[in-house]
Protein backbone atom coordinates (compact mmCIF):
# COMPACT_ATOMS: atom_id res chain seq x y z
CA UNK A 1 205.85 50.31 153.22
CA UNK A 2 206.81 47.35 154.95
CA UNK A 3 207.63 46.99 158.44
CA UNK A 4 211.51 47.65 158.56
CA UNK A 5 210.74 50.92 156.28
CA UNK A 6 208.17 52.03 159.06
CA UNK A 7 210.15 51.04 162.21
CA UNK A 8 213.30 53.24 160.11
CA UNK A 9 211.19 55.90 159.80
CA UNK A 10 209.87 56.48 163.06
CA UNK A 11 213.46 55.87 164.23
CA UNK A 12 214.55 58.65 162.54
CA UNK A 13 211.54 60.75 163.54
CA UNK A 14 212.41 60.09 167.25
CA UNK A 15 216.11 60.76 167.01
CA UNK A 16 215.06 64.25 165.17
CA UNK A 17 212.58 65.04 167.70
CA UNK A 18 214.90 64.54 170.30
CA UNK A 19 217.62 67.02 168.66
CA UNK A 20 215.19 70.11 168.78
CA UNK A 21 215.78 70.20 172.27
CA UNK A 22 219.44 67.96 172.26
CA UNK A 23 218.57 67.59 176.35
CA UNK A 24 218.46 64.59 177.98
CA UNK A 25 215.98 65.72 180.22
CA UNK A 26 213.46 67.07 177.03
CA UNK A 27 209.93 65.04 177.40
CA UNK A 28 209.09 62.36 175.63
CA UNK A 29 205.87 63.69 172.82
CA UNK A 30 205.09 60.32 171.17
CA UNK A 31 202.70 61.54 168.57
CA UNK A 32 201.48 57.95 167.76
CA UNK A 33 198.75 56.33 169.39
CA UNK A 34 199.34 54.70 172.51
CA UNK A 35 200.38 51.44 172.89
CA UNK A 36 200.43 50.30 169.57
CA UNK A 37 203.21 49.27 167.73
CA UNK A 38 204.10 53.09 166.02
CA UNK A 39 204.22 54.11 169.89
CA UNK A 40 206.37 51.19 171.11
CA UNK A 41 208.74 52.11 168.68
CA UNK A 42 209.06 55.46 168.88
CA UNK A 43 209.34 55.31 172.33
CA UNK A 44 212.38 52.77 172.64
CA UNK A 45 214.60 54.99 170.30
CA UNK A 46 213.65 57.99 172.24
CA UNK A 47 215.02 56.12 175.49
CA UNK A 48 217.91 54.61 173.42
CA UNK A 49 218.58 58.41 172.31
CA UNK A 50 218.59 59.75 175.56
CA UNK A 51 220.90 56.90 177.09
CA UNK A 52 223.34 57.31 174.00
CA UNK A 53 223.66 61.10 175.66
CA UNK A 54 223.67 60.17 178.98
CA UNK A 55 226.59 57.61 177.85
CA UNK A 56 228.39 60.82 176.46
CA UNK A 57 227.90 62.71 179.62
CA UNK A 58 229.29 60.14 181.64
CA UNK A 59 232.53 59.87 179.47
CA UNK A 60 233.46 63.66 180.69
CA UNK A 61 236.94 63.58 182.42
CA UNK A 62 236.01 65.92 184.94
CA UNK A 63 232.39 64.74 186.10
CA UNK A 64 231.41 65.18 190.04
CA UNK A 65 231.50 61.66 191.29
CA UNK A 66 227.96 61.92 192.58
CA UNK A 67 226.70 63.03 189.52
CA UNK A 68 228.19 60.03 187.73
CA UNK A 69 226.64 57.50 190.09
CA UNK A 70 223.21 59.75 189.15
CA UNK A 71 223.08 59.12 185.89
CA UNK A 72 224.24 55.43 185.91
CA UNK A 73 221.47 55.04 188.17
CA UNK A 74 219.36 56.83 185.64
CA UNK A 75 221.06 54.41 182.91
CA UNK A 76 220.41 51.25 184.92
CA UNK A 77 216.32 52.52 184.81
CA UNK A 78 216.56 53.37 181.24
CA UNK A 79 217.64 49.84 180.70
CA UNK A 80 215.25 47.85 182.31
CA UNK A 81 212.18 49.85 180.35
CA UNK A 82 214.07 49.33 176.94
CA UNK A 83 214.03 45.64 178.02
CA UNK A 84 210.59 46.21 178.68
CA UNK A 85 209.55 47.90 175.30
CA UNK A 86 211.67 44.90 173.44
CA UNK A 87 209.20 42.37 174.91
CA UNK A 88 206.32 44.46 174.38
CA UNK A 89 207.16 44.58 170.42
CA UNK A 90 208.13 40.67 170.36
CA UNK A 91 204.50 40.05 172.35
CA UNK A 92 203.00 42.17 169.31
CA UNK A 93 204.96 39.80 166.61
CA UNK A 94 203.71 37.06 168.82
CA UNK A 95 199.84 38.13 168.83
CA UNK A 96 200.50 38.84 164.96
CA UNK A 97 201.64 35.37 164.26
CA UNK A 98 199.77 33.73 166.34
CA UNK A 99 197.88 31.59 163.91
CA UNK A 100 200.59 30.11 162.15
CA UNK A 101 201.56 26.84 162.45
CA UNK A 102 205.33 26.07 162.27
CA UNK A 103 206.59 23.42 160.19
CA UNK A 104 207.67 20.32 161.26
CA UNK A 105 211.09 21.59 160.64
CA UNK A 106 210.53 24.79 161.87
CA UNK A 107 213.89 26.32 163.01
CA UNK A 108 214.16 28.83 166.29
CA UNK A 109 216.35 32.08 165.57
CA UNK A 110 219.02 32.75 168.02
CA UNK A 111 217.66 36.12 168.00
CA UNK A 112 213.73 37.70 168.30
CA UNK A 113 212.74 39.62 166.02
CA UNK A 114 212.49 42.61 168.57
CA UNK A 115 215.75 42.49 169.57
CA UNK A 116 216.94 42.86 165.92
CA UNK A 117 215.02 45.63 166.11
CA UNK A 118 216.92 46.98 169.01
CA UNK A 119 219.95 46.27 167.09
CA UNK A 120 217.73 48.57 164.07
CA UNK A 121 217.14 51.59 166.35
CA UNK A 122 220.76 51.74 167.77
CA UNK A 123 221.71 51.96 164.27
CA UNK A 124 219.95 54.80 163.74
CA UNK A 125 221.62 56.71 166.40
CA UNK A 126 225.12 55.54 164.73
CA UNK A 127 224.21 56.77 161.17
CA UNK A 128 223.00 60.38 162.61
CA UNK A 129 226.03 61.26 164.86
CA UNK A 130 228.61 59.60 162.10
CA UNK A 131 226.76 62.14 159.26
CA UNK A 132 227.48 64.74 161.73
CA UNK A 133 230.94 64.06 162.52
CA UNK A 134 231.42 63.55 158.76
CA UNK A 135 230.68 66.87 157.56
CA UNK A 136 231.70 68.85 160.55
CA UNK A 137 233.53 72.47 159.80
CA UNK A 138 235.39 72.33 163.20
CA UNK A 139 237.14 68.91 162.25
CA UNK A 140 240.00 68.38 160.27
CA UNK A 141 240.27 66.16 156.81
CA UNK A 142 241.13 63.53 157.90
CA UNK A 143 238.48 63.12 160.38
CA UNK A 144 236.19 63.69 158.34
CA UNK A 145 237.58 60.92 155.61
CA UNK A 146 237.21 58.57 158.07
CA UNK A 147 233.58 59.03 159.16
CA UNK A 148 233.00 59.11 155.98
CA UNK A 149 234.72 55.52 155.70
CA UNK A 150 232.78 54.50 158.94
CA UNK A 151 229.66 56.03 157.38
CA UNK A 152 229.60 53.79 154.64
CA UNK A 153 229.76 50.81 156.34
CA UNK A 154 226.88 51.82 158.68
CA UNK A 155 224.73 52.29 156.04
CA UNK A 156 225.65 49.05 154.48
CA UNK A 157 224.90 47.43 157.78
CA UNK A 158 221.62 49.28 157.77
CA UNK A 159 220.91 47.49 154.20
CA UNK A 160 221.68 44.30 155.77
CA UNK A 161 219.94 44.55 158.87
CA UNK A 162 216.69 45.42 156.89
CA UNK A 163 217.03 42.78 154.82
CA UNK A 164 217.67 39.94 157.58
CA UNK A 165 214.83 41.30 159.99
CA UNK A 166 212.30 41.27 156.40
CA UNK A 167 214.05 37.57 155.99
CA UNK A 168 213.02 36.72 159.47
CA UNK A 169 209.67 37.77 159.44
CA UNK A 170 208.89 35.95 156.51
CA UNK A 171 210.17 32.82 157.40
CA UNK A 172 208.12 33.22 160.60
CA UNK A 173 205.21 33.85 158.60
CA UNK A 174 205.56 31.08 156.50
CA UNK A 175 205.95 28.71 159.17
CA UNK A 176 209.31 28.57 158.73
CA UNK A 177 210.92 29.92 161.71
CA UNK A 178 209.10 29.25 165.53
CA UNK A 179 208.20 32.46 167.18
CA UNK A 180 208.55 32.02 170.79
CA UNK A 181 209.05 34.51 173.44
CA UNK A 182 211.51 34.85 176.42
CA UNK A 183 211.88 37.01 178.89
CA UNK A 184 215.42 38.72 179.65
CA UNK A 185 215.43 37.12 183.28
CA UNK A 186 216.77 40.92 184.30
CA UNK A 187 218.55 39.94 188.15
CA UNK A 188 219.70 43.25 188.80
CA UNK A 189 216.96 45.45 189.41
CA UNK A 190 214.82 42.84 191.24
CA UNK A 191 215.26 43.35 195.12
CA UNK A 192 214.55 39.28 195.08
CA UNK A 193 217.07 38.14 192.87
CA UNK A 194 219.96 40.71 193.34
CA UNK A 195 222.05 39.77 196.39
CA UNK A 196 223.24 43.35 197.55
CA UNK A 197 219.77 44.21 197.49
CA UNK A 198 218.21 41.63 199.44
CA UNK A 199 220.83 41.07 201.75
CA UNK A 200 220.84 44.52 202.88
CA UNK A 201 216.76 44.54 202.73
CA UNK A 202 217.42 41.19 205.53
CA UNK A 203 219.81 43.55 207.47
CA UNK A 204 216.80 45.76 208.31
């Protein structure tokens, strides 16, 4: 099983897990060992599963204001550990290539290969609710035809997406791609950085 087949799997495994419950406030019961890469996955689709419900929540026409600004709080922290996960699995690819030497030539990706990976666990959210909405009894035909559409094209992308993250990984192996790592720079959060937060932190 190679790497995309793994990180699928547990992708899957964490969106299923989640739906035993379907609560966003369920607990997190990473069965893999911590911190190592099975974890680090499993635990960045279970946040990207909760924030795709919390996203839904939000959407509801009739939601108290100060619940709203709750859970887009809530979002906003979500975020910033997703962002966090993402670096810790392109700091693993890192270690794991550490010893190669690029090629002269060596080309940089626009993207890391973690954050095709994000890309790869979002997915797997799309492909679960889109079977669902394809095969529901309460919806009419012609819903259902075009999830079923939409379906297909998700799980072509899915094909795809495999195949270009394998591609990627390879070429970095084989010194043809330079792994480097950045950080996402995240301004928001950071009381130093964000200017509504440290102006008002000034003000006291």
């Amino acid at each position: 099983m190679n790497l995309t087949e793994k990180a699928w799997e547990i992708f899957n495994q964490s969106v299923r897990d989640y739906h035993i419950t379907d609560n966003v406030d369920s607990v997190e019961n990473n069965p893999f060992q911590a911190n190592s890469l099975e974890w680090i996955l499993y635990s960045k689709n279970w946040i990207d599963t909760v924030q795709w419900h919390l996203e839904d929540i939000i959407r509801e026409e009739d939601i108290n204001p100060i619940e709203a600004l709750k859970i887009k709080r809530r979002i906003d922290k979500l975020n910033q550990k997703r962002t966090d996960l993402v670096e810790q699995i392109d700091f693993w690819f890192y270690k794991n290539f550490e010893t190669i030497i690029p090629n002269s030539d060596a080309r940089i990706n626009s993207e890391t290969p973690a954050w095709s990976i994000d890309r790869f666990s979002i997915l797997s959210l799309k492909i679960y609710h889109m079977s669902i909405e394809a095969s529901r009894e309460d919806a009419s035909e012609e819903h259902k035809l075009k999830c079923s559409q939409k379906l297909q094209i998700l799980l072509e992308q899915h094909k795809d997406l495999s195949t270009a993250i394998d591609q990627l990984l390879s070429d970095i192996e084989n010194g043809k791609v330079r792994m480097k790592l950045y950080k996402q720079m995240k301004m928001y959060n950071d009381e130093s950085l964000n200017p509504i937060l440290y102006q008002k932190m000034q003000k006291k």
